[in-house]
PDB file of N, CA and C in Angstrom:
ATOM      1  N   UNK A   1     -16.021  -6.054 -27.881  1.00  0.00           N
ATOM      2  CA  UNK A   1     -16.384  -5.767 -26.499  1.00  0.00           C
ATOM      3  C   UNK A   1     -15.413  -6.439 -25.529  1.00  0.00           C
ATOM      4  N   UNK A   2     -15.264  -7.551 -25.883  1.00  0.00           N
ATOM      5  CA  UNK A   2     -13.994  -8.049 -24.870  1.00  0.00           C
ATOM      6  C   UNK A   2     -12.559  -7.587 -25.461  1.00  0.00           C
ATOM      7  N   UNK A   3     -12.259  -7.821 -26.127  1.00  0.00           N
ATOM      8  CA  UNK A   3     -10.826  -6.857 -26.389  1.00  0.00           C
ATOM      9  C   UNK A   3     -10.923  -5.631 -25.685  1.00  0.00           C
ATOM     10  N   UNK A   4     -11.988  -5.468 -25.654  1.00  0.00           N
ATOM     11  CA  UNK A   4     -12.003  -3.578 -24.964  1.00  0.00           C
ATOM     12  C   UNK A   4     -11.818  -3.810 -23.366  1.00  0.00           C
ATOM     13  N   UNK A   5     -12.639  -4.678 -23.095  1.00  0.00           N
ATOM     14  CA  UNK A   5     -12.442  -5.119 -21.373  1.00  0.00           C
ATOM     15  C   UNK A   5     -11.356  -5.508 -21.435  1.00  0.00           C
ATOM     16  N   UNK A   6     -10.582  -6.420 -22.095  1.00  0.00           N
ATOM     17  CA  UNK A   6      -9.403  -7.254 -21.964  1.00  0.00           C
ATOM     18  C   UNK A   6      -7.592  -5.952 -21.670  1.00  0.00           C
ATOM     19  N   UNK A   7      -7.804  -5.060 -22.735  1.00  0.00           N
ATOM     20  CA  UNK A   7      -7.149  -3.703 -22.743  1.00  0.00           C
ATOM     21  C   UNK A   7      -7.206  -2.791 -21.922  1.00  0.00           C
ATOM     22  N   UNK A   8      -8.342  -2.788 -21.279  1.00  0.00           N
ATOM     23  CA  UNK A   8      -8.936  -2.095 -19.910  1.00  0.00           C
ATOM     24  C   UNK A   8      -7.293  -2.593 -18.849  1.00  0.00           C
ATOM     25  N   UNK A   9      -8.411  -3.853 -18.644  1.00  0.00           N
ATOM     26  CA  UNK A   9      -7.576  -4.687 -17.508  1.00  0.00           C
ATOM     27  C   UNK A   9      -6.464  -4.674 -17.340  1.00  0.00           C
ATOM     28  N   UNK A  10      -5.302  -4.443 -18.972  1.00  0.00           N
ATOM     29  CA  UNK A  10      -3.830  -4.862 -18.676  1.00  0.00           C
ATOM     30  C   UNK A  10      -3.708  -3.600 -18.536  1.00  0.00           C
ATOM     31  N   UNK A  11      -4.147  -1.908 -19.042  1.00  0.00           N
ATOM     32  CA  UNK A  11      -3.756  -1.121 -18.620  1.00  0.00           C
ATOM     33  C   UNK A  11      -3.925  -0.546 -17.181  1.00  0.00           C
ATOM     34  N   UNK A  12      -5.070  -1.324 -16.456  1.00  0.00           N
ATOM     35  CA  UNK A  12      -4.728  -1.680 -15.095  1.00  0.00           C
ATOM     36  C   UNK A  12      -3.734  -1.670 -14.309  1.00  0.00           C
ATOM     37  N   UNK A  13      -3.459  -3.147 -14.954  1.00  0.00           N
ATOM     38  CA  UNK A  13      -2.179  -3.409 -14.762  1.00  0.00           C
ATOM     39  C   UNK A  13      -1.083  -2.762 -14.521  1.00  0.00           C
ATOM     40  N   UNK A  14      -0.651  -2.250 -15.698  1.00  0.00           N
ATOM     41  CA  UNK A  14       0.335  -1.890 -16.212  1.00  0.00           C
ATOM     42  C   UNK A  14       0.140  -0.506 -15.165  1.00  0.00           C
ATOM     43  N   UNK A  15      -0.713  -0.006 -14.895  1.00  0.00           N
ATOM     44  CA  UNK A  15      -0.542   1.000 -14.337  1.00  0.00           C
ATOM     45  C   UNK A  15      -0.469   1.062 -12.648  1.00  0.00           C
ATOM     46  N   UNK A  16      -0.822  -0.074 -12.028  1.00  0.00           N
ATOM     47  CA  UNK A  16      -0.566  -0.341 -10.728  1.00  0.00           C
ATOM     48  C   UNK A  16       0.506  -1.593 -10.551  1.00  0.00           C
ATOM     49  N   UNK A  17       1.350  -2.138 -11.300  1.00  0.00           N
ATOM     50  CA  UNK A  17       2.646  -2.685 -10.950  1.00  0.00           C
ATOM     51  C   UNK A  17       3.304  -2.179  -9.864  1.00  0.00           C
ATOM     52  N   UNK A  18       3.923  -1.616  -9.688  1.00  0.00           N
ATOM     53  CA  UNK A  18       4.766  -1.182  -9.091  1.00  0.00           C
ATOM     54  C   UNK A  18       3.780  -1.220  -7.179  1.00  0.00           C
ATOM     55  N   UNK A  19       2.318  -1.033  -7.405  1.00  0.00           N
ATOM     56  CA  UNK A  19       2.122  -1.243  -5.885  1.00  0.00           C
ATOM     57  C   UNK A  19       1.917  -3.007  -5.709  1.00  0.00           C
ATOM     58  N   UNK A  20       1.814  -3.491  -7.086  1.00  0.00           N
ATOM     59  CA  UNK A  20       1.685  -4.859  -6.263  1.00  0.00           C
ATOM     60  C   UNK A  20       2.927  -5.905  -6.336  1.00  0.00           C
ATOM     61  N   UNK A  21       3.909  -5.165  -6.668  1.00  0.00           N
ATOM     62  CA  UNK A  21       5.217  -5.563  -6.197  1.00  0.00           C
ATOM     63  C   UNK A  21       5.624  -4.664  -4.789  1.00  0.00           C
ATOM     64  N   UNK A  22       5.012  -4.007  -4.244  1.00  0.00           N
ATOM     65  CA  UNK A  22       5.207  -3.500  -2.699  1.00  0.00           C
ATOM     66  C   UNK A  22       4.796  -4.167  -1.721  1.00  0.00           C
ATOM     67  N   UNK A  23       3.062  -4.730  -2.068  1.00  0.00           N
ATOM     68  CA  UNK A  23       2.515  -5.220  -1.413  1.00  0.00           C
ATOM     69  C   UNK A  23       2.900  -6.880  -1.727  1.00  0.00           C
ATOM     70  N   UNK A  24       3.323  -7.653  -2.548  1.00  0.00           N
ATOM     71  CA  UNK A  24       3.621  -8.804  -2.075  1.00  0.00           C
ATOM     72  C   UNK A  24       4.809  -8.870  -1.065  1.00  0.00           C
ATOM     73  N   UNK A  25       5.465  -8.062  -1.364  1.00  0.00           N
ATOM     74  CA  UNK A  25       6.822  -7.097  -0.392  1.00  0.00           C
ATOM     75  C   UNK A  25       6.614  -7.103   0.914  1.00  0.00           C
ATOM     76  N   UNK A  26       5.474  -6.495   1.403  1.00  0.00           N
ATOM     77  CA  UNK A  26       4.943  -6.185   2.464  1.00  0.00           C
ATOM     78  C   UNK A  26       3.925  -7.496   3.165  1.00  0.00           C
ATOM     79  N   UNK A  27       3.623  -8.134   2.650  1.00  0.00           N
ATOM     80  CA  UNK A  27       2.614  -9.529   2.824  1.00  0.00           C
ATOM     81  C   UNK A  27       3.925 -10.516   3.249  1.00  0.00           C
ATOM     82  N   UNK A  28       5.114 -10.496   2.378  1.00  0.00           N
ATOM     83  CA  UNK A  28       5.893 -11.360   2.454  1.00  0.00           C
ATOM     84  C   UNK A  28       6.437 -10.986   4.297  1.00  0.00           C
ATOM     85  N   UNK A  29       7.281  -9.983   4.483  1.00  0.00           N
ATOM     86  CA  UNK A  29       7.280  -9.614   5.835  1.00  0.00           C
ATOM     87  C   UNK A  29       6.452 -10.009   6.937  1.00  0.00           C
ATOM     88  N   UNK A  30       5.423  -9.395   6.886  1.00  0.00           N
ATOM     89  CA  UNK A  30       4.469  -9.360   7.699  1.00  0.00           C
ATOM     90  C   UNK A  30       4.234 -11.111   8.064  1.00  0.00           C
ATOM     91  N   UNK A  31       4.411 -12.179   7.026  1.00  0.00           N
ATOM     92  CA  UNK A  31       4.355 -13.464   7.057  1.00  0.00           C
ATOM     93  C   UNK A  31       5.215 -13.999   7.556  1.00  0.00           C
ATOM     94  N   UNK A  32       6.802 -13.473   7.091  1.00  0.00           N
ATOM     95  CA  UNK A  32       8.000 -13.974   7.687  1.00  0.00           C
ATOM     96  C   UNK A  32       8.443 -14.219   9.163  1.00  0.00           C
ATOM     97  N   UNK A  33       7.457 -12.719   9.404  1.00  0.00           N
ATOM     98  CA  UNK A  33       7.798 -12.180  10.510  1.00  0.00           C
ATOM     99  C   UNK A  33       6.751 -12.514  12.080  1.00  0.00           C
ATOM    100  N   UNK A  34       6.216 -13.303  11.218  1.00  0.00           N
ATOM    101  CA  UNK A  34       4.479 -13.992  11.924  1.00  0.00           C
ATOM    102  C   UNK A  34       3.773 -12.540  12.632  1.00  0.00           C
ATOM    103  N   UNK A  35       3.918 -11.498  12.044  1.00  0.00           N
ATOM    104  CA  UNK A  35       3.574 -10.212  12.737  1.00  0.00           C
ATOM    105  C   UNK A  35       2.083 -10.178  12.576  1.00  0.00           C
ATOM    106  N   UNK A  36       1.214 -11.561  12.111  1.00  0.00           N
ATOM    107  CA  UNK A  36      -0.117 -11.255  12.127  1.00  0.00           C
ATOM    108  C   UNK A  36      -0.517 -11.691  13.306  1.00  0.00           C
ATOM    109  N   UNK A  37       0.426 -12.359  13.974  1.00  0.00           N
ATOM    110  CA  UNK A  37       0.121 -13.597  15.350  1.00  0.00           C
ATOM    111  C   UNK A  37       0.009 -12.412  16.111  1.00  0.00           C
ATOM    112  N   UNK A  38       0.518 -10.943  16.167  1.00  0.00           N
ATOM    113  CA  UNK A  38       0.289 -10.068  16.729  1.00  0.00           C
ATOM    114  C   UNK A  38      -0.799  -9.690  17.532  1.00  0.00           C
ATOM    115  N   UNK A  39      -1.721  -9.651  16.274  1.00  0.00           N
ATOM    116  CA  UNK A  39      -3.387  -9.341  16.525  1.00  0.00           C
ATOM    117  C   UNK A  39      -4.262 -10.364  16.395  1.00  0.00           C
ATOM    118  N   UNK A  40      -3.282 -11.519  16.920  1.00  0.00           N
ATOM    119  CA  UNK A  40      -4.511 -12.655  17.657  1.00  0.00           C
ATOM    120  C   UNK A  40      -4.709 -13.490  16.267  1.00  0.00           C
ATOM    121  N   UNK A  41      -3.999 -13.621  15.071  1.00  0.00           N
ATOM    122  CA  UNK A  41      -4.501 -14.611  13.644  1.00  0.00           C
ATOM    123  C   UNK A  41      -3.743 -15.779  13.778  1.00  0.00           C
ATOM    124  N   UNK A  42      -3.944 -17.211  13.751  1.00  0.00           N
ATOM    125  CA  UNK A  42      -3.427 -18.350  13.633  1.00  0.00           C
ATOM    126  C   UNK A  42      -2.446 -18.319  12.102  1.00  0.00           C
ATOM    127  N   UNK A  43      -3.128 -17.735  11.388  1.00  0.00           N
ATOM    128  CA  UNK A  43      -2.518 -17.980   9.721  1.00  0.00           C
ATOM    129  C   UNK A  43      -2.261 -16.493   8.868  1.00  0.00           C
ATOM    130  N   UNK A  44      -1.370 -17.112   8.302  1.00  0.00           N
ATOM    131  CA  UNK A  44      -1.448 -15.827   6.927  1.00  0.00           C
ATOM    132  C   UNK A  44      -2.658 -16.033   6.397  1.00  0.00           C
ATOM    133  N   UNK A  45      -2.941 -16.758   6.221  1.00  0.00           N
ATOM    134  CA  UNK A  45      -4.426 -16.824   5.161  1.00  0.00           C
ATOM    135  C   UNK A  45      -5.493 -16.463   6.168  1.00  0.00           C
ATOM    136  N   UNK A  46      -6.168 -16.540   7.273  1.00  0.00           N
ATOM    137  CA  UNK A  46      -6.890 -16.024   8.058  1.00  0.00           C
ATOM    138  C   UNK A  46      -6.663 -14.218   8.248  1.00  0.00           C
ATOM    139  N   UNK A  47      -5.286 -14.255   8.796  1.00  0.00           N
ATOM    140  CA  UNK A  47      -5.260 -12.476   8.628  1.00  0.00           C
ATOM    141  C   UNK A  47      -5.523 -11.625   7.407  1.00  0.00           C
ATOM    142  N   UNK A  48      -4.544 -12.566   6.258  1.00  0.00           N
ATOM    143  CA  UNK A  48      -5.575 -11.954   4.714  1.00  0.00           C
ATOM    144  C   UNK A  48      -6.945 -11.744   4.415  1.00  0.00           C
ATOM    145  N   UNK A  49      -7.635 -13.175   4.986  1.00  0.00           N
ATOM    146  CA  UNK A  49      -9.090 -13.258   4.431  1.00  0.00           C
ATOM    147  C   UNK A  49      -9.921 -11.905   5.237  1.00  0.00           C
ATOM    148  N   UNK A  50      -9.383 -11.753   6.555  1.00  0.00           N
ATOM    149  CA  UNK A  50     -10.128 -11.211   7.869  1.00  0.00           C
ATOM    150  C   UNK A  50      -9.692  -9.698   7.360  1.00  0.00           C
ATOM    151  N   UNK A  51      -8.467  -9.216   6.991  1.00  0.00           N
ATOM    152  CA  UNK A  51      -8.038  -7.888   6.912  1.00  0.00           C
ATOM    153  C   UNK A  51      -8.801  -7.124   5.633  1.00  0.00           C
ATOM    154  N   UNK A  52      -8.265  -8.323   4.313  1.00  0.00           N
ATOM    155  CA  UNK A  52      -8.200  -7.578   3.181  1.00  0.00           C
ATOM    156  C   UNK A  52      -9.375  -8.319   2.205  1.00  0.00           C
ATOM    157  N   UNK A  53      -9.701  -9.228   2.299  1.00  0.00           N
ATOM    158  CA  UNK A  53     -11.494  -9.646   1.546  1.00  0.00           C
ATOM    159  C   UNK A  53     -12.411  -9.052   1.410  1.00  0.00           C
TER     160      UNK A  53
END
């Protein structure tokens, strides 16, 4: 039963790579760029928690 969940998960994985190498891509920017201070967020971690939680 867990091998089966466990195989699940990496084919997950394996199958959405490529967006979560976009989106750390895109997080990284958006951070660099303090473009969350935009819409009023003190932090990367506040605009994360507030946007995407």
């Amino acid at each position: 039963m867990k091998q089966d969940r466990l195989t699940h998960l990496e084919n997950l994985i394996a199958r959405n790579q490529c967006h979560f190498h976009e989106i750390g891509i895109t997080l990284k920017e958006i951070r660099d760029s303090r473009l969350y201070k935009l819409i009023l967020f003190e932090t990367i971690e506040a605009y994360t928690k507030a946007r995407w939680d």
